[in-house]
C-alpha atoms as a PDB file:
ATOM      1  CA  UNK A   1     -18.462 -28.923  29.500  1.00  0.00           C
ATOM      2  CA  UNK A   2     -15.338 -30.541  28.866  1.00  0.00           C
ATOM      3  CA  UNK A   3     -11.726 -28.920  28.702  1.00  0.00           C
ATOM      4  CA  UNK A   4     -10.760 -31.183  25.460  1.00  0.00           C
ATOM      5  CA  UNK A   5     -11.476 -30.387  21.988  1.00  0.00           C
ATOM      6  CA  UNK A   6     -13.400 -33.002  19.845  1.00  0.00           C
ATOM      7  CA  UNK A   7     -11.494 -34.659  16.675  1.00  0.00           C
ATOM      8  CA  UNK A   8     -14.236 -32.574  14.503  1.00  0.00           C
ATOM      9  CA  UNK A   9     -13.319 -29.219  16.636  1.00  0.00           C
ATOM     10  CA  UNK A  10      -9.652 -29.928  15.717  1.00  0.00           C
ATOM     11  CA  UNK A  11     -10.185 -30.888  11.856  1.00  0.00           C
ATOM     12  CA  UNK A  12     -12.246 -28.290  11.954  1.00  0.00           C
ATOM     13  CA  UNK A  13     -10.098 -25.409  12.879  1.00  0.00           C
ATOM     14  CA  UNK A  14      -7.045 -27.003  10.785  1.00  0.00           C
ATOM     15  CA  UNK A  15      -8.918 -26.667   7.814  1.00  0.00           C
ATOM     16  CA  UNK A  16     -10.010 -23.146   8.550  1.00  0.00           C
ATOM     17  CA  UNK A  17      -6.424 -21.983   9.294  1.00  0.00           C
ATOM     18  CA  UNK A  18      -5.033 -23.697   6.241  1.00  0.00           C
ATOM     19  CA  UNK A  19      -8.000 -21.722   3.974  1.00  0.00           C
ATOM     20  CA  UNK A  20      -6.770 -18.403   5.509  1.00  0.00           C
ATOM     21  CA  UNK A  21      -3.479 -19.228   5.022  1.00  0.00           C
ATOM     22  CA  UNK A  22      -3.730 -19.865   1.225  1.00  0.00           C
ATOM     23  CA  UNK A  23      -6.308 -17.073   0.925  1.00  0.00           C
ATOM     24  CA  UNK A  24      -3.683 -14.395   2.599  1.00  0.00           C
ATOM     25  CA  UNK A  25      -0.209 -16.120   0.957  1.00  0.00           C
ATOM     26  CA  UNK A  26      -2.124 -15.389  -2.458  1.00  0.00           C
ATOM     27  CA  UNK A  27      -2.212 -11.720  -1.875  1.00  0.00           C
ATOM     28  CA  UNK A  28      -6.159 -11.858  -1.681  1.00  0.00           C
ATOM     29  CA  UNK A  29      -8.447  -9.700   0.472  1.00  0.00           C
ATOM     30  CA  UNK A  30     -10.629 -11.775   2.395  1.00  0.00           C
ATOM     31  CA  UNK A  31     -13.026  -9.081   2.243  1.00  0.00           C
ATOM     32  CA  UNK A  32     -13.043  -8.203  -0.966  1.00  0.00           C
ATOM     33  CA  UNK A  33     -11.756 -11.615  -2.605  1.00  0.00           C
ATOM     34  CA  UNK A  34      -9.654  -9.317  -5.086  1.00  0.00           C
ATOM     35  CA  UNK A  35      -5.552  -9.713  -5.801  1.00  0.00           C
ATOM     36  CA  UNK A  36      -3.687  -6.858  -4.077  1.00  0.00           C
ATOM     37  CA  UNK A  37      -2.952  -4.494  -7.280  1.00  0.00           C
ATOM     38  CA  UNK A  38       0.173  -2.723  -7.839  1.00  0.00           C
ATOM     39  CA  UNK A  39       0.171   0.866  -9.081  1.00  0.00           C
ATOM     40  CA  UNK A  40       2.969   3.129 -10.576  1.00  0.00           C
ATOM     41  CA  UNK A  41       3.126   6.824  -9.906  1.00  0.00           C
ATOM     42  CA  UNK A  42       5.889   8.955 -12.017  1.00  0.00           C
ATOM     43  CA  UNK A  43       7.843  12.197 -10.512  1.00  0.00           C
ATOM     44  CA  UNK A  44       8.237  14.048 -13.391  1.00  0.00           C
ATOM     45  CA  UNK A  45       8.385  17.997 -14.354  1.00  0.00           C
ATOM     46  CA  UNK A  46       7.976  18.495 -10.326  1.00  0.00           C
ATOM     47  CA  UNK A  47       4.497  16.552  -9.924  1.00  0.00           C
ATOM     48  CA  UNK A  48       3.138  13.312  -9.230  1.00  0.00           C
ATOM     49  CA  UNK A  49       1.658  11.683 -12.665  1.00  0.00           C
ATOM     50  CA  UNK A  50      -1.490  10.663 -12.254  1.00  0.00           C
ATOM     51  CA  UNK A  51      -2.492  13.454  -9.013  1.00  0.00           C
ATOM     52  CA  UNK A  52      -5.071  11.468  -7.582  1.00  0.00           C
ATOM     53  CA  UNK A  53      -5.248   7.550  -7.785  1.00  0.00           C
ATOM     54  CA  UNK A  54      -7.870   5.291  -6.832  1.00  0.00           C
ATOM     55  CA  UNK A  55      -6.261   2.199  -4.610  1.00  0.00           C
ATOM     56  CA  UNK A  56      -7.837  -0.427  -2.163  1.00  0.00           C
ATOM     57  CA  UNK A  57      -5.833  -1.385   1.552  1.00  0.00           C
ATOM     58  CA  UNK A  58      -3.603  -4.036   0.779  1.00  0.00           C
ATOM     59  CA  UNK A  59      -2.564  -2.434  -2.356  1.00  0.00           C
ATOM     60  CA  UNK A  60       1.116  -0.800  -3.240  1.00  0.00           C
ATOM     61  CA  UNK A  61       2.093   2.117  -4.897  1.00  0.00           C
ATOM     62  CA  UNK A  62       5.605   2.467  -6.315  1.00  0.00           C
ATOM     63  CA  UNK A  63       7.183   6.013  -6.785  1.00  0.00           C
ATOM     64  CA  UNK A  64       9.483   6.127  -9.565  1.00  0.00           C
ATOM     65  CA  UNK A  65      11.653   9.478  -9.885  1.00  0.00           C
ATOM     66  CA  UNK A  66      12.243  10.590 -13.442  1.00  0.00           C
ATOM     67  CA  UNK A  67      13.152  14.045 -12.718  1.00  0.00           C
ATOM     68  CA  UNK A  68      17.001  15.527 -12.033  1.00  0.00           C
ATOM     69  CA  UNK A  69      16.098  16.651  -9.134  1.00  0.00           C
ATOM     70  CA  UNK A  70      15.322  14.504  -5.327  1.00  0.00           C
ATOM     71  CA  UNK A  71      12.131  14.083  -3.730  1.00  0.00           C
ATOM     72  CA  UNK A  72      10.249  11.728  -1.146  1.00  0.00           C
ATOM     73  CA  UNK A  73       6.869  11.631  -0.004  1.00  0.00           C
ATOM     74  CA  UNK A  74       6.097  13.462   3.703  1.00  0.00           C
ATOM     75  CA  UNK A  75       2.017  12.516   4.546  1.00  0.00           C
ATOM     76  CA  UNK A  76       0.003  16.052   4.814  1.00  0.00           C
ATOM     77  CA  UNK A  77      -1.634  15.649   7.813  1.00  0.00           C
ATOM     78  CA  UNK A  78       1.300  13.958  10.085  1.00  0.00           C
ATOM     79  CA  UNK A  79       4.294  15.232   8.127  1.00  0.00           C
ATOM     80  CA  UNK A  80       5.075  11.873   8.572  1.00  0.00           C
ATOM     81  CA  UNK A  81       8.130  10.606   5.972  1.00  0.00           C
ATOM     82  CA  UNK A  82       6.193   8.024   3.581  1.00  0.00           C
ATOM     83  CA  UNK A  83       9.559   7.689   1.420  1.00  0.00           C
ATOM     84  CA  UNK A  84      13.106   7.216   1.383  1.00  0.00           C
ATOM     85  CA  UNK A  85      14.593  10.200  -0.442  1.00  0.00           C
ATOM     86  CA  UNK A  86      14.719   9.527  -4.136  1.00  0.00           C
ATOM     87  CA  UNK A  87      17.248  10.557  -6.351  1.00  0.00           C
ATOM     88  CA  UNK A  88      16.910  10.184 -10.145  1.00  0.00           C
ATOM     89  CA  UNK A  89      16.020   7.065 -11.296  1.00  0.00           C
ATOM     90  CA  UNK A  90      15.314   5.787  -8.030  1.00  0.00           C
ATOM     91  CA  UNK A  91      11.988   4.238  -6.698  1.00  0.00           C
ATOM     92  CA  UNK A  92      10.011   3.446  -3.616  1.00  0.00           C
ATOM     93  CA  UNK A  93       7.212   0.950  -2.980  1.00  0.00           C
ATOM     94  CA  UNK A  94       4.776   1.623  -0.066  1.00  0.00           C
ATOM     95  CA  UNK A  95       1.415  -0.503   0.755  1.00  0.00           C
ATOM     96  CA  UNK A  96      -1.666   1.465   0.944  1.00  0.00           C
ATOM     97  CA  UNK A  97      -3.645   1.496   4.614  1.00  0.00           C
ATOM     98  CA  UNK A  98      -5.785   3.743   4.246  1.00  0.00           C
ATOM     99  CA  UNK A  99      -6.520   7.272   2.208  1.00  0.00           C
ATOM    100  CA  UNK A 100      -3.393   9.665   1.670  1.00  0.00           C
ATOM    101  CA  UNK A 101      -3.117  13.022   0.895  1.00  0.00           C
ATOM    102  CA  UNK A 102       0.694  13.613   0.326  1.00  0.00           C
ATOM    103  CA  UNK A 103       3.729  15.964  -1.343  1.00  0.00           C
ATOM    104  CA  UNK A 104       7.354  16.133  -1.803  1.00  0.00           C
ATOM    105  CA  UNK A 105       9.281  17.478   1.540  1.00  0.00           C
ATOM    106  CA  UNK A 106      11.294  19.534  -0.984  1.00  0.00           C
ATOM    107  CA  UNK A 107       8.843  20.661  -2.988  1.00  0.00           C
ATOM    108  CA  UNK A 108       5.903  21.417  -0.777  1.00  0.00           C
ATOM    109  CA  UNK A 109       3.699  22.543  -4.353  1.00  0.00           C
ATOM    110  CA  UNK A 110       4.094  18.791  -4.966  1.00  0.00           C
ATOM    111  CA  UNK A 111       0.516  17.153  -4.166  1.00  0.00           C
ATOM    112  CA  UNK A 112      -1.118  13.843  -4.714  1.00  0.00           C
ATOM    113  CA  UNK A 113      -3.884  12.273  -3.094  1.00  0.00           C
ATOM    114  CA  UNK A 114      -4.371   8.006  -2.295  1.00  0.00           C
ATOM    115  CA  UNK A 115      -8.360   7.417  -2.250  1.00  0.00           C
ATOM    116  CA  UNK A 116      -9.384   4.418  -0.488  1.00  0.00           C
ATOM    117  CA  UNK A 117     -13.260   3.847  -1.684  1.00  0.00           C
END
C-alpha cells in the first residue's frame, strides 16, 4: 500500500472539506440540515417570559431584562453562572448545548427550563 495519496483521494477530500465548510459557515446543522434559530426570553415582573422553551443545540437564546431590578442566569444543577449580571435594559446571548433547567441567582423563585428534543 502506498504512503501517497492519489489525485482523486486529494480532490476528493478538498471537496468534502469545502462542503462542510459552507454547510457549518451557514449556521446549518449537519444533522438536522436546519438554520440555527434565535430565541428571545423577557425578565419581566420577576420571571422568565415564556417558562419553558423548546430549542435545538446550536441554537441561542438572548435574555433581555425589562425589569428595575438585576438578574443573571445560575444553571440548577451546577450552580454554574450562565449570564453576566443584567441590569435593566441589558441583555445576554448564550448558545444552547444541551437541556437547561435554570433561575435568577438573586431571585432563586425565578425558573425556566431549555428543552432540547
Amino acid at each position: 500500500m502506498s504512503k501517497y495519496y492519489s489525485n482523486r483521494q486529494i480532490i476528493l477530500s478538498i471537496i468534502i472539506g469545502s462542503m462542510c465548510a459552507i454547510i457549518v459557515g451557514s449556521g446549518m446543522s449537519l444533522e438536522m440540515g436546519r438554520k440555527a434559530v434565535n430565541h428571545q426570553v423577557i425578565i419581566t415582573g420577576f420571571k422568565f417570559v415564556p417558562e419553558e422553551l423548546k430549542v435545538s443545540i446550536g441554537d441561542t437564546v438572548t435574555w433581555i431584562n425589562e425589569d428595575i431590578v438585576p438578574h443573571n442566569v445560575i444553571n440548577n444543577k451546577s450552580k454554574g453562572v450562565v449570564s453576566t449580571d443584567l441590569l435593566s435594559g441589558e441583555k445576554y446571548t448564550f448558545m444552547v448545548k444541551s437541556s437547561l433547567t435554570y433561575e435568577c441567582g438573586f431571585h432563586p423563585s425565578m425558573k425556566e427550563k431549555l428543552l432540547v428534543p
